[in-house]
PDB file of N, CA and C in Angstrom:
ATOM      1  N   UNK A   1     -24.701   1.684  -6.276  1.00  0.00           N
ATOM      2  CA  UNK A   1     -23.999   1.490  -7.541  1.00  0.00           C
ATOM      3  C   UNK A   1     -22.542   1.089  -7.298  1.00  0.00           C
ATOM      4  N   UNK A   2     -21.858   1.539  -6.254  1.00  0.00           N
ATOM      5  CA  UNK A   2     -20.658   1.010  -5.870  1.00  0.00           C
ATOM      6  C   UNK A   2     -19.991  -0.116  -5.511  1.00  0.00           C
ATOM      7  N   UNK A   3     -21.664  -0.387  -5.215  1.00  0.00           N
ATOM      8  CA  UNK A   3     -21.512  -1.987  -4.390  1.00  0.00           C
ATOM      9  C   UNK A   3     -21.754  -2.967  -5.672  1.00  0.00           C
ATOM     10  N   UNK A   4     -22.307  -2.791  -6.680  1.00  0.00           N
ATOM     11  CA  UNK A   4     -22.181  -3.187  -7.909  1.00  0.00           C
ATOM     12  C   UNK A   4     -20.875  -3.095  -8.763  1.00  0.00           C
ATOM     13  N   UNK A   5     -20.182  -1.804  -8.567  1.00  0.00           N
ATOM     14  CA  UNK A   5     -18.854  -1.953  -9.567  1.00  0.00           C
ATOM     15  C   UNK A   5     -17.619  -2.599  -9.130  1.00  0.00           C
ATOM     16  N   UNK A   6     -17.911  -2.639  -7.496  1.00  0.00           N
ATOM     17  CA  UNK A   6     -16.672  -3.217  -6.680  1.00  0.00           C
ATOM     18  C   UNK A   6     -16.397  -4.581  -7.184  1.00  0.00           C
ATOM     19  N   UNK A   7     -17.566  -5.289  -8.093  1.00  0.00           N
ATOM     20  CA  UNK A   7     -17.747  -6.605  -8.199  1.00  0.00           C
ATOM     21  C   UNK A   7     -16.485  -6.863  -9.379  1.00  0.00           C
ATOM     22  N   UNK A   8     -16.775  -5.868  -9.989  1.00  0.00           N
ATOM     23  CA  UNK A   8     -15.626  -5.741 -11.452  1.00  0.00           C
ATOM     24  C   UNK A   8     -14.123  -5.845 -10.933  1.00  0.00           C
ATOM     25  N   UNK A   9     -14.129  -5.083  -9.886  1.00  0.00           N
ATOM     26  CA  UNK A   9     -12.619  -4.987  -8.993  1.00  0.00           C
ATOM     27  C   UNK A   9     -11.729  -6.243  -7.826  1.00  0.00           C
ATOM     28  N   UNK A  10     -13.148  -6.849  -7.713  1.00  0.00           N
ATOM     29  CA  UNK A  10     -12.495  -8.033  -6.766  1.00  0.00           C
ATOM     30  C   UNK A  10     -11.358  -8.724  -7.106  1.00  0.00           C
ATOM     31  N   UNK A  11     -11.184  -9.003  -7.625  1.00  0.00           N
ATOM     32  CA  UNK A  11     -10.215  -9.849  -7.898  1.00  0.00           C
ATOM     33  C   UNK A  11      -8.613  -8.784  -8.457  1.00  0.00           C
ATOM     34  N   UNK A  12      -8.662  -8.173  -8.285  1.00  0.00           N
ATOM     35  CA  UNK A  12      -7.369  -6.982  -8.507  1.00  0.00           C
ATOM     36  C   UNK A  12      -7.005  -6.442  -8.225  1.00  0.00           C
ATOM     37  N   UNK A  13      -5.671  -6.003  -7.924  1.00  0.00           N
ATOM     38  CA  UNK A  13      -5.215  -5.070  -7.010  1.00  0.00           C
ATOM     39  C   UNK A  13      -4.524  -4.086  -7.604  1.00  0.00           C
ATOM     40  N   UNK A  14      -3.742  -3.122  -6.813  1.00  0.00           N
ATOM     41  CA  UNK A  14      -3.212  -2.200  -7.401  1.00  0.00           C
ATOM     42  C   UNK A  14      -1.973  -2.940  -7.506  1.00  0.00           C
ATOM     43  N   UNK A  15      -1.110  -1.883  -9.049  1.00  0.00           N
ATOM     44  CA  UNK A  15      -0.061  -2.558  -9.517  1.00  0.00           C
ATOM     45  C   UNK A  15       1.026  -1.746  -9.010  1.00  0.00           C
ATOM     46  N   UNK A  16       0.748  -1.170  -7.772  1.00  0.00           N
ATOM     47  CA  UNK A  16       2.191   0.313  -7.298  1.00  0.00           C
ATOM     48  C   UNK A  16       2.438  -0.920  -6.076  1.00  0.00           C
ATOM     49  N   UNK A  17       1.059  -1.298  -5.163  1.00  0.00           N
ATOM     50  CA  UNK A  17       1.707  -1.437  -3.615  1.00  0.00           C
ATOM     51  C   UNK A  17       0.417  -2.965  -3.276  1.00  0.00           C
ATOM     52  N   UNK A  18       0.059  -3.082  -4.250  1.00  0.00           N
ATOM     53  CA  UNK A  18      -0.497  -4.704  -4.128  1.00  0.00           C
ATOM     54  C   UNK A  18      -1.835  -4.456  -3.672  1.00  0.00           C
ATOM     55  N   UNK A  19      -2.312  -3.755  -3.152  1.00  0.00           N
ATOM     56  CA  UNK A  19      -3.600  -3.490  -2.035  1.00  0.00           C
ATOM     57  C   UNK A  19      -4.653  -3.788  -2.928  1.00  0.00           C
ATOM     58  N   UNK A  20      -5.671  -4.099  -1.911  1.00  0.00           N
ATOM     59  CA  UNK A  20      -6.738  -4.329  -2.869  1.00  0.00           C
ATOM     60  C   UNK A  20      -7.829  -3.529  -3.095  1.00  0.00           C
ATOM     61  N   UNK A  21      -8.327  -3.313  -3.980  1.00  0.00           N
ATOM     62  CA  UNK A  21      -9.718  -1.895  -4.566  1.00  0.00           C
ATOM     63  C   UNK A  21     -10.902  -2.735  -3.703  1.00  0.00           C
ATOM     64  N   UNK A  22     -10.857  -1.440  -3.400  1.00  0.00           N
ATOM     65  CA  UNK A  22     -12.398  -1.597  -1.980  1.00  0.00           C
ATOM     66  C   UNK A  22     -13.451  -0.271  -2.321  1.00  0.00           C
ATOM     67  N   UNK A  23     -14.587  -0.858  -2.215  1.00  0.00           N
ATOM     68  CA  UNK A  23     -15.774   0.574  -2.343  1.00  0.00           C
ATOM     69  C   UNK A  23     -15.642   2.050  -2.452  1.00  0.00           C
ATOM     70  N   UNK A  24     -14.810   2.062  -2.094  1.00  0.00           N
ATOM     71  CA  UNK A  24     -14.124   3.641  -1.473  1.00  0.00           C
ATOM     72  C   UNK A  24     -12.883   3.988  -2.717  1.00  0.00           C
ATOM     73  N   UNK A  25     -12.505   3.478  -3.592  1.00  0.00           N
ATOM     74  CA  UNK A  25     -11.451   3.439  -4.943  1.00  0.00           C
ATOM     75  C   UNK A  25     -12.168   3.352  -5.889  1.00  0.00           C
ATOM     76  N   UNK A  26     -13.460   3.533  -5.860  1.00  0.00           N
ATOM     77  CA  UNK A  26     -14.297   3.679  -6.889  1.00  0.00           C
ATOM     78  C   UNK A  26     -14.702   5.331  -6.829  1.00  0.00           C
ATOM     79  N   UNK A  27     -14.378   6.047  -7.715  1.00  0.00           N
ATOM     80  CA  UNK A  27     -14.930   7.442  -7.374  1.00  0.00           C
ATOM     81  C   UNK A  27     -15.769   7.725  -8.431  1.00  0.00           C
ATOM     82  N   UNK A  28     -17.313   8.246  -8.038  1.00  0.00           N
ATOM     83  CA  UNK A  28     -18.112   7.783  -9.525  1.00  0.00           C
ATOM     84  C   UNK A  28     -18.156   9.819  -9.796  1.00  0.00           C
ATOM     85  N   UNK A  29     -17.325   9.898 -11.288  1.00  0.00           N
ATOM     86  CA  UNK A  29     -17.685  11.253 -11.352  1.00  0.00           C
ATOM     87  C   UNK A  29     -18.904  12.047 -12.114  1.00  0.00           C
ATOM     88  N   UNK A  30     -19.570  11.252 -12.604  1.00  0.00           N
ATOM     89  CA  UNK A  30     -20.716  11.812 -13.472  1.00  0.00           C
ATOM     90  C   UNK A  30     -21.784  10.130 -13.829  1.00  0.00           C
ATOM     91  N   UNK A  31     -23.106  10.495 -13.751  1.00  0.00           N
ATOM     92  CA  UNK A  31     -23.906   9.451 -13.962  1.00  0.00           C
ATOM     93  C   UNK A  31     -25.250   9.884 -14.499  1.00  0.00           C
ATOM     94  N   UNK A  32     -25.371   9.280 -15.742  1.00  0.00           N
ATOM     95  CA  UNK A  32     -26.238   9.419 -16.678  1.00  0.00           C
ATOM     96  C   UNK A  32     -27.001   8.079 -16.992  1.00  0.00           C
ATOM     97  N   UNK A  33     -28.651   8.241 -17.941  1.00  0.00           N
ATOM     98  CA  UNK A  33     -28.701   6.934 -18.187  1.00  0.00           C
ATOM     99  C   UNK A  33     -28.018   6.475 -19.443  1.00  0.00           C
ATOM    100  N   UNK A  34     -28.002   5.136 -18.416  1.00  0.00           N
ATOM    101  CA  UNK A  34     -27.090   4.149 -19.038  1.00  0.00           C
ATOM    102  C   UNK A  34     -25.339   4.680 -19.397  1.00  0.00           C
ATOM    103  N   UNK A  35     -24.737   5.508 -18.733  1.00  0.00           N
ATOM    104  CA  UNK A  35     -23.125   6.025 -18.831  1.00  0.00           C
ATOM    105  C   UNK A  35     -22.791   5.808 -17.608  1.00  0.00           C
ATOM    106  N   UNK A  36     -22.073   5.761 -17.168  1.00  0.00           N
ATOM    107  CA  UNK A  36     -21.076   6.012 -15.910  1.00  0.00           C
ATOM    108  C   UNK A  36     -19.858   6.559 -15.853  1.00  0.00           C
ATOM    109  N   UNK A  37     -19.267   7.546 -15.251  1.00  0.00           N
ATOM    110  CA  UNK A  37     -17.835   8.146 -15.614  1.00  0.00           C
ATOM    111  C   UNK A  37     -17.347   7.902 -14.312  1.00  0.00           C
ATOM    112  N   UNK A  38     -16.163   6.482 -14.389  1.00  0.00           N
ATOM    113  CA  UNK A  38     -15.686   6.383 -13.083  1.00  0.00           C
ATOM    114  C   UNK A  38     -14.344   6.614 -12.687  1.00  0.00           C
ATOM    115  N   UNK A  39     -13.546   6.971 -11.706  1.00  0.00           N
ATOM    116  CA  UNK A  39     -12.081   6.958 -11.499  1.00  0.00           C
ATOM    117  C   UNK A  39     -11.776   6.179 -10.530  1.00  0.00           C
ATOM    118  N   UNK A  40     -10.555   5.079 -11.498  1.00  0.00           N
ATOM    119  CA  UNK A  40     -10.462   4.163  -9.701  1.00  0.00           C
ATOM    120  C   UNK A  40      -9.023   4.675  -9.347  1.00  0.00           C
ATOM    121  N   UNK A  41      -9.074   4.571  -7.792  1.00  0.00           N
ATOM    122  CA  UNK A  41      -7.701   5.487  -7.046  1.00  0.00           C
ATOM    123  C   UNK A  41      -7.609   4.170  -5.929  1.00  0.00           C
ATOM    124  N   UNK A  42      -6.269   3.942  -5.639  1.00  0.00           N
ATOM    125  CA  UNK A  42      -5.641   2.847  -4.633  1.00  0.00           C
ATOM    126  C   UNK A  42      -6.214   3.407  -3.472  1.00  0.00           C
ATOM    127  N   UNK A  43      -6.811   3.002  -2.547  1.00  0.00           N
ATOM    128  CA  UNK A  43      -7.149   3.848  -0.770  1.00  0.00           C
ATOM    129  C   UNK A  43      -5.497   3.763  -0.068  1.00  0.00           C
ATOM    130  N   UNK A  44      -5.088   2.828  -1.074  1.00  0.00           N
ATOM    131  CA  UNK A  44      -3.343   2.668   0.232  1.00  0.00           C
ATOM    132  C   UNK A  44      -2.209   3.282  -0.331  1.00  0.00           C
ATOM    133  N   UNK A  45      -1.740   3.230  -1.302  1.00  0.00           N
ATOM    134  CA  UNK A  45      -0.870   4.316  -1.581  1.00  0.00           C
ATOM    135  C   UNK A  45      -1.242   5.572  -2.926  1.00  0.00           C
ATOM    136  N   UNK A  46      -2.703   5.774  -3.227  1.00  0.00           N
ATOM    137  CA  UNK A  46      -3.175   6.954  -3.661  1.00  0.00           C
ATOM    138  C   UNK A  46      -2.682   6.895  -5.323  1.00  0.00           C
ATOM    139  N   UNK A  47      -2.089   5.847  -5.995  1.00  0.00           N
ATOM    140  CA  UNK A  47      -2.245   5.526  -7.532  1.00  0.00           C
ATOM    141  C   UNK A  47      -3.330   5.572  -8.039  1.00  0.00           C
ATOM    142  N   UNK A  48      -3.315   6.586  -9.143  1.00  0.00           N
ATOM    143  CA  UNK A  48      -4.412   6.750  -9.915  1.00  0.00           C
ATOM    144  C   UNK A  48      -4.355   5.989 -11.130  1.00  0.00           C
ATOM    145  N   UNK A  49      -5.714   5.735 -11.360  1.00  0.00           N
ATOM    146  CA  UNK A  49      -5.866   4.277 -12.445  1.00  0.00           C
ATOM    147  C   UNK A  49      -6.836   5.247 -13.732  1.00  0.00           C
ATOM    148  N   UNK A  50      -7.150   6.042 -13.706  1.00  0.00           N
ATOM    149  CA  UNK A  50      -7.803   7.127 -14.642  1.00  0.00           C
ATOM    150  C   UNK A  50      -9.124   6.612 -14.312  1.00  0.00           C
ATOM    151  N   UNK A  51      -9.767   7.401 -15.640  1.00  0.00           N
ATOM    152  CA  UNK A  51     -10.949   7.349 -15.863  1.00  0.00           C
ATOM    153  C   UNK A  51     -11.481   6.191 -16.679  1.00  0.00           C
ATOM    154  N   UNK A  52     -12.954   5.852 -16.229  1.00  0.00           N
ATOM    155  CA  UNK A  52     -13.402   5.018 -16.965  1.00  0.00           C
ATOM    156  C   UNK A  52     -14.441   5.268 -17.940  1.00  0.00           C
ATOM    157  N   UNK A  53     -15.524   4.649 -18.708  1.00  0.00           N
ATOM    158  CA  UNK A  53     -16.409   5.570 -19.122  1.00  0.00           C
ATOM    159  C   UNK A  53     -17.155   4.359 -19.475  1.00  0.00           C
ATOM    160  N   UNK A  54     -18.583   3.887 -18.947  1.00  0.00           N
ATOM    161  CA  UNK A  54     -18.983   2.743 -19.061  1.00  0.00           C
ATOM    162  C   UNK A  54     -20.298   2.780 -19.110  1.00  0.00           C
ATOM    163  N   UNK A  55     -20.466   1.899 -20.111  1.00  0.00           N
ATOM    164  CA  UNK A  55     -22.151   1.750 -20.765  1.00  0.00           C
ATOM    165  C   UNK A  55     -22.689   0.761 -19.827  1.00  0.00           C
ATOM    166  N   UNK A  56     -23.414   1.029 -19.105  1.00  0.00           N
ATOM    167  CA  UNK A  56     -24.427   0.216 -18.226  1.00  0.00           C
ATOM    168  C   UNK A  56     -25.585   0.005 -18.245  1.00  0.00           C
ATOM    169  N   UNK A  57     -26.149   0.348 -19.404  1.00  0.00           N
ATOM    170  CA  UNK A  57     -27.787  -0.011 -19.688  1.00  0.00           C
ATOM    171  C   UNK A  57     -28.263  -1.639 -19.959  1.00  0.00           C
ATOM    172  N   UNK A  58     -28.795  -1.608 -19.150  1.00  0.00           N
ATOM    173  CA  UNK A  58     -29.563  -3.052 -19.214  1.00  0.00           C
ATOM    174  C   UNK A  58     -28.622  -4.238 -19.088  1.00  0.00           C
ATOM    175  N   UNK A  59     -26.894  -3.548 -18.199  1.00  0.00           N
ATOM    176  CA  UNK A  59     -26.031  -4.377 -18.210  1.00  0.00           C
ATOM    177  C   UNK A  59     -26.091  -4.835 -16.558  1.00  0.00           C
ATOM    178  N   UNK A  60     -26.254  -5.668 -16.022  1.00  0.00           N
ATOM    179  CA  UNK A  60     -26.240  -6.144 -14.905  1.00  0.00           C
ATOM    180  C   UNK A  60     -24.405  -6.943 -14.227  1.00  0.00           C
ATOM    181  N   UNK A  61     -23.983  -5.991 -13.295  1.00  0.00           N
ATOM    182  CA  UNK A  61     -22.818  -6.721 -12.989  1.00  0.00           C
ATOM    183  C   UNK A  61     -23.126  -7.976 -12.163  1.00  0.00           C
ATOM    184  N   UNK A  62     -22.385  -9.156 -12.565  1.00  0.00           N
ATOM    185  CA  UNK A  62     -22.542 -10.304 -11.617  1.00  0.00           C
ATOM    186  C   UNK A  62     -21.166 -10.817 -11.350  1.00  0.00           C
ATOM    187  N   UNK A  63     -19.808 -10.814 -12.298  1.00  0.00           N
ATOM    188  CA  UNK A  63     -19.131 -11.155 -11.937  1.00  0.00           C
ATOM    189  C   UNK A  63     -17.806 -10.234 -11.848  1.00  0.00           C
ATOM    190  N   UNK A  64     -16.637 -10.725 -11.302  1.00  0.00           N
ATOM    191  CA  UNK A  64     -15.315  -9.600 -11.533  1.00  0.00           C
ATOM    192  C   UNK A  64     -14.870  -9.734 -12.922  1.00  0.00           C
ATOM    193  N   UNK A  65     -13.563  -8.912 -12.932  1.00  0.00           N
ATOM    194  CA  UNK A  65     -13.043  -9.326 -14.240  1.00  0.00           C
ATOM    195  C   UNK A  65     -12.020  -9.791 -14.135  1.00  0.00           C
ATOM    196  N   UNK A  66     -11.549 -10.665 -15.156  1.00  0.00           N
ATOM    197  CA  UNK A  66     -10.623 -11.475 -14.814  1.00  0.00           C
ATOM    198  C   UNK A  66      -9.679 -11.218 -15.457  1.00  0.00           C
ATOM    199  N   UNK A  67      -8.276 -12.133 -14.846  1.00  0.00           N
ATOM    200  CA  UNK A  67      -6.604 -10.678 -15.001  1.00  0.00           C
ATOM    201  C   UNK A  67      -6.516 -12.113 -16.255  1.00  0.00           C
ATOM    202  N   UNK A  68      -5.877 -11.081 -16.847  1.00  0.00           N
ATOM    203  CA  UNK A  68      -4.945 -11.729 -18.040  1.00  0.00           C
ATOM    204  C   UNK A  68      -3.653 -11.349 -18.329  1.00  0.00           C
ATOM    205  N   UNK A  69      -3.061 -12.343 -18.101  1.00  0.00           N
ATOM    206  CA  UNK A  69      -1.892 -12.322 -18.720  1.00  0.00           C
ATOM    207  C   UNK A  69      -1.240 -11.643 -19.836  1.00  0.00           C
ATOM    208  N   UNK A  70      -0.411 -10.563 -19.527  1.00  0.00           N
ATOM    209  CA  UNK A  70       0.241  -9.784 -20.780  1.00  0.00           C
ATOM    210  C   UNK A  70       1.721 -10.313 -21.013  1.00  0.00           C
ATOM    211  N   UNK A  71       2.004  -9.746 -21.981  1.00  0.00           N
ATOM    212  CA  UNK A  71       3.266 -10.092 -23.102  1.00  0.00           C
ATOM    213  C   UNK A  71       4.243  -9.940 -21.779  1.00  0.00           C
ATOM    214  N   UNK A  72       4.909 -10.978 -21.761  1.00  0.00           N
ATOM    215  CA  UNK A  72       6.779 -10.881 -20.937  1.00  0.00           C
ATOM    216  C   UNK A  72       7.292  -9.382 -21.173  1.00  0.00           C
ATOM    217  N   UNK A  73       7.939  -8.347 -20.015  1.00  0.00           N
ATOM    218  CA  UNK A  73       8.581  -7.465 -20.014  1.00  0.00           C
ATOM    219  C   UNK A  73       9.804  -7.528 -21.319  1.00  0.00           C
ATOM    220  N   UNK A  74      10.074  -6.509 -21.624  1.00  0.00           N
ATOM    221  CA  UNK A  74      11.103  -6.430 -22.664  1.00  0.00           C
ATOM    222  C   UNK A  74      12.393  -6.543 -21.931  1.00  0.00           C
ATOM    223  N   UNK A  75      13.428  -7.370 -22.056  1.00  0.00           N
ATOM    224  CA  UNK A  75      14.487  -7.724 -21.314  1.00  0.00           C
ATOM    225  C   UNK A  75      15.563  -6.688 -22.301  1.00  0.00           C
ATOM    226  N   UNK A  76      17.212  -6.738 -21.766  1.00  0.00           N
ATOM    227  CA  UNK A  76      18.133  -6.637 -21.888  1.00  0.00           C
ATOM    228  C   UNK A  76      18.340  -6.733 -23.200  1.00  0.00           C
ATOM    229  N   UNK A  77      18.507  -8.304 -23.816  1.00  0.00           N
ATOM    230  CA  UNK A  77      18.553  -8.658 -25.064  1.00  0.00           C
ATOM    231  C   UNK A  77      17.877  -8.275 -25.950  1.00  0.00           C
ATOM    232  N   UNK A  78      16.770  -7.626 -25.576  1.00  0.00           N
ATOM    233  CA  UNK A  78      15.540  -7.085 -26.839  1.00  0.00           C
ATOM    234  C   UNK A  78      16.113  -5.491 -27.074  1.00  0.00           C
ATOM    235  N   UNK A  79      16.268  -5.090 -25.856  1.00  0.00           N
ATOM    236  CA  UNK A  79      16.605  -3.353 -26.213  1.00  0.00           C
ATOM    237  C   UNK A  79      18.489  -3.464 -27.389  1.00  0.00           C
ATOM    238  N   UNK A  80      19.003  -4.433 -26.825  1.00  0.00           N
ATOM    239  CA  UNK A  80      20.531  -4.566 -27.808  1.00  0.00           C
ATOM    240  C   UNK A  80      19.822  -5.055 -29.182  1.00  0.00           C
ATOM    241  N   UNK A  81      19.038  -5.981 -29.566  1.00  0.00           N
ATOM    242  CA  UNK A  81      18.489  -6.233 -31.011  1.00  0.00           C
ATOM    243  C   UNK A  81      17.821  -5.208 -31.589  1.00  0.00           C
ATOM    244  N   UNK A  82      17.264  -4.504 -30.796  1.00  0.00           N
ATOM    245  CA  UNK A  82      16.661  -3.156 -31.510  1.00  0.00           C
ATOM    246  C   UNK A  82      17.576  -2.504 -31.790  1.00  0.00           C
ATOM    247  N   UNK A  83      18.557  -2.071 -30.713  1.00  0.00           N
ATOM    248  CA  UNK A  83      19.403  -0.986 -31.191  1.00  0.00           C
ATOM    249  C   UNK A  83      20.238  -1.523 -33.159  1.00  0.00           C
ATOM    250  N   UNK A  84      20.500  -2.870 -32.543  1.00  0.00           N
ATOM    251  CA  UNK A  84      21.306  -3.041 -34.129  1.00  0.00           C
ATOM    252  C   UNK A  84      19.842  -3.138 -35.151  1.00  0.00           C
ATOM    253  N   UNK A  85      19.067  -3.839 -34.359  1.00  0.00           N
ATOM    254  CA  UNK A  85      18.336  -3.221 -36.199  1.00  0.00           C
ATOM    255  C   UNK A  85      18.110  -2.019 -36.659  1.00  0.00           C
ATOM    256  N   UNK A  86      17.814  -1.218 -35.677  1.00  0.00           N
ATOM    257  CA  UNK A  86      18.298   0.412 -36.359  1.00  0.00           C
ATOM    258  C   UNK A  86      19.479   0.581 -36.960  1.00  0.00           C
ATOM    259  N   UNK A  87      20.257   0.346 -36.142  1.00  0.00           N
ATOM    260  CA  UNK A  87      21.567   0.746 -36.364  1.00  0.00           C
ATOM    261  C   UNK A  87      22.159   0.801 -37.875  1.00  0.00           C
ATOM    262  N   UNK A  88      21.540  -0.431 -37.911  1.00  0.00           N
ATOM    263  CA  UNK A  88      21.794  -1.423 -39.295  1.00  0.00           C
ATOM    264  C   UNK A  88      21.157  -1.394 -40.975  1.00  0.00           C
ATOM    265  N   UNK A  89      20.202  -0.092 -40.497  1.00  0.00           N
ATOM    266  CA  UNK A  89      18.795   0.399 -41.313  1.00  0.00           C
ATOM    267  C   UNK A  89      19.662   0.988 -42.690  1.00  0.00           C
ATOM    268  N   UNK A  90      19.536   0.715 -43.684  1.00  0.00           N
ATOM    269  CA  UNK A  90      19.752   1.979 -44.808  1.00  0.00           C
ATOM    270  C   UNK A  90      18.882   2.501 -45.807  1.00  0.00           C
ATOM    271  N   UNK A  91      18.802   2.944 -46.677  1.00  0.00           N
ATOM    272  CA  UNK A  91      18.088   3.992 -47.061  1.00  0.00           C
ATOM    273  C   UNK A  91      16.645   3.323 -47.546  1.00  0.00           C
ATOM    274  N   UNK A  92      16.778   2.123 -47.310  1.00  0.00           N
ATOM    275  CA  UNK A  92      15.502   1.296 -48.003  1.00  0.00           C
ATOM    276  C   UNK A  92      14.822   1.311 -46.465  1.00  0.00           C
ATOM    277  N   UNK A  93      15.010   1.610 -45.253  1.00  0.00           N
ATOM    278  CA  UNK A  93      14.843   1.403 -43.650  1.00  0.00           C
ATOM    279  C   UNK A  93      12.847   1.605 -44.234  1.00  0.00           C
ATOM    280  N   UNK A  94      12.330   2.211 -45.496  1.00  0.00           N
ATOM    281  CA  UNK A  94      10.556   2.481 -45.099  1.00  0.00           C
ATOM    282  C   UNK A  94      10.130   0.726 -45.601  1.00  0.00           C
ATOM    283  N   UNK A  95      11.077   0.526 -46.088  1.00  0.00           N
ATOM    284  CA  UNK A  95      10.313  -1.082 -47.138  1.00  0.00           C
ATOM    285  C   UNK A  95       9.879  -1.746 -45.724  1.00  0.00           C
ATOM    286  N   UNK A  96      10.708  -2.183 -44.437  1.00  0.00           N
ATOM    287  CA  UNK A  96      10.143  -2.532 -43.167  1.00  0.00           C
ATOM    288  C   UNK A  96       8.762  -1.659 -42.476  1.00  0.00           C
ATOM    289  N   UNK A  97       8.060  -0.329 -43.028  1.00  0.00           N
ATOM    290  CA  UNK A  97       6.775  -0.010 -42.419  1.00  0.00           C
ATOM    291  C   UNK A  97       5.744  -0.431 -42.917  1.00  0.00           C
ATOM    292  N   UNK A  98       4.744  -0.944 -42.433  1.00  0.00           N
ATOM    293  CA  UNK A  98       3.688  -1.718 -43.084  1.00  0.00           C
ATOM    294  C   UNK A  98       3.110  -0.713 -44.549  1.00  0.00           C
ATOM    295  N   UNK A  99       2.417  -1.231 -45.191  1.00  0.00           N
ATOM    296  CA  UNK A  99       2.091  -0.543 -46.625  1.00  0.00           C
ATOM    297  C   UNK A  99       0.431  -0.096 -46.008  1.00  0.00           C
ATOM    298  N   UNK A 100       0.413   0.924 -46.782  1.00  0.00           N
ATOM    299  CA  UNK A 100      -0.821   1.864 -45.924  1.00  0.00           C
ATOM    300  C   UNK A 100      -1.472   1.452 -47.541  1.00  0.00           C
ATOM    301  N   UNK A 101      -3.155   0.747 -47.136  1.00  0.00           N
ATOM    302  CA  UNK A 101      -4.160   0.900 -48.250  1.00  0.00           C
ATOM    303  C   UNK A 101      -4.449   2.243 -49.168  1.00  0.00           C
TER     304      UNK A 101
END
């Protein structure tokens, strides 16, 4: 089964020290049909990636998964625009929270 989930991991590494998830960073803690409860851990500098919890019935792994691109880090200039739009808030500051159905 390991040699099956490693397939999900190929292509990724850890985000502490770059290394790459190998058979052994798969720690499977409980297995049921069709569940899997897995924890992946770095073998090179010991970052824990949590738990997983994965429906595998009648799911066949064939390929990895592939990295996607997330949102640009929040820079300098974003934490100073926040501060003044708070800053700047007055007593109307709820009309900016979305309206709850």
């Amino acid at each position: 089964m390991k040699k099956k989930l490693k397939i999900l991991f190929d292509n990724l590494c850890c985000s502490q020290c770059k290394a790459s998830f190998d058979e052994d960073s798969i720690v499977i803690k409980r297995e049921e049909e069709g569940l899997l409860v897995t924890h992946l851990v770095c073998q090179n500098c010991g970052k824990s990636f949590g738990v997983a919890f994965l429906g595998l019935s009648g799911i066949e792994v064939k390929e990895p998964l592939e990295v996607q691109q997330g949102p640009e880090p929040i820079n300098y200039d974003d934490v100073i625009d926040a501060h003044r739009f708070i800053k700047n808030l007055d007593e109307h500051w709820q009309d900016y929270l979305p309206k709850q159905n």
